[in-house]
Protein backbone atom coordinates (compact mmCIF):
# COMPACT_ATOMS: atom_id res chain seq x y z
CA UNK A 1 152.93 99.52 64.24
CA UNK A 2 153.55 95.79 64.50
CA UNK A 3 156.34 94.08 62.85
CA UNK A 4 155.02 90.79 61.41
CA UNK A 5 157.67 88.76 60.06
CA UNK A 6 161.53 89.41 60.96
CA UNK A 7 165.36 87.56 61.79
CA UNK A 8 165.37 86.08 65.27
CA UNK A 9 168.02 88.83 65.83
CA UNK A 10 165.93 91.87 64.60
CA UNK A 11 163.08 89.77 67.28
CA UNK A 12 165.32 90.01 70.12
CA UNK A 13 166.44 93.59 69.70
CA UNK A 14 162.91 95.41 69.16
CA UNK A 15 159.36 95.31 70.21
CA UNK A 16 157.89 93.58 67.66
CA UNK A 17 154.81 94.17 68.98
CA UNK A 18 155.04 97.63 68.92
CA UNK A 19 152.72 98.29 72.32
CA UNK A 20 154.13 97.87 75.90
CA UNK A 21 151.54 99.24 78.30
CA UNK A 22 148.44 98.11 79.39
CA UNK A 23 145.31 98.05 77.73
CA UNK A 24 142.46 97.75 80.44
CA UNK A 25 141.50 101.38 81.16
CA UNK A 26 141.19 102.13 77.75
CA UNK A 27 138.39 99.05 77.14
CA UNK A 28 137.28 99.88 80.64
CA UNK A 29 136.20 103.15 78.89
CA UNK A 30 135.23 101.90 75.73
CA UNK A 31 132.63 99.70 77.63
CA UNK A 32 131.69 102.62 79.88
CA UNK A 33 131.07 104.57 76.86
CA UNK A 34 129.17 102.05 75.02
CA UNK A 35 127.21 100.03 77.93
CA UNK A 36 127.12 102.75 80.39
CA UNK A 37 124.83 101.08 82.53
CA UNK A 38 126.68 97.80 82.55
CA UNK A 39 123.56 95.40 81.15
CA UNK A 40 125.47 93.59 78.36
CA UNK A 41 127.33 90.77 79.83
CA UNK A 42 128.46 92.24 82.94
CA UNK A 43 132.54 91.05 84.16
CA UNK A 44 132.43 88.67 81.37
CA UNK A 45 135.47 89.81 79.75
CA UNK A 46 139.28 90.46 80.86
CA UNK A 47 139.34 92.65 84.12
CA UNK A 48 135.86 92.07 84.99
CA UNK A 49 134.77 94.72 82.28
């Protein structure tokens, strides 16, 4: 869940993001799983994917 409009306080007290770790293994699979012999556009995108 994201939090899309709050107080500065509320801001500097939460995640208002709502996601803290890192998201390159899961597109790392998601590519792997869709392009699994790496044709389309190979380390075009964040982390070389």
């Amino acid at each position: 869940m994201s939090i899309l409009t709050a107080d500065n306080q509320v801001q500097e007290n939460i995640d208002i993001w709502g996601y803290t770790s890192n998201p390159l293994n899961l597109m790392q699979d998601t590519k792997r799983q869709f392009d699994s012999k790496n044709i389309f556009s190979p380390g075009h995108f964040v982390g070389e994917i």
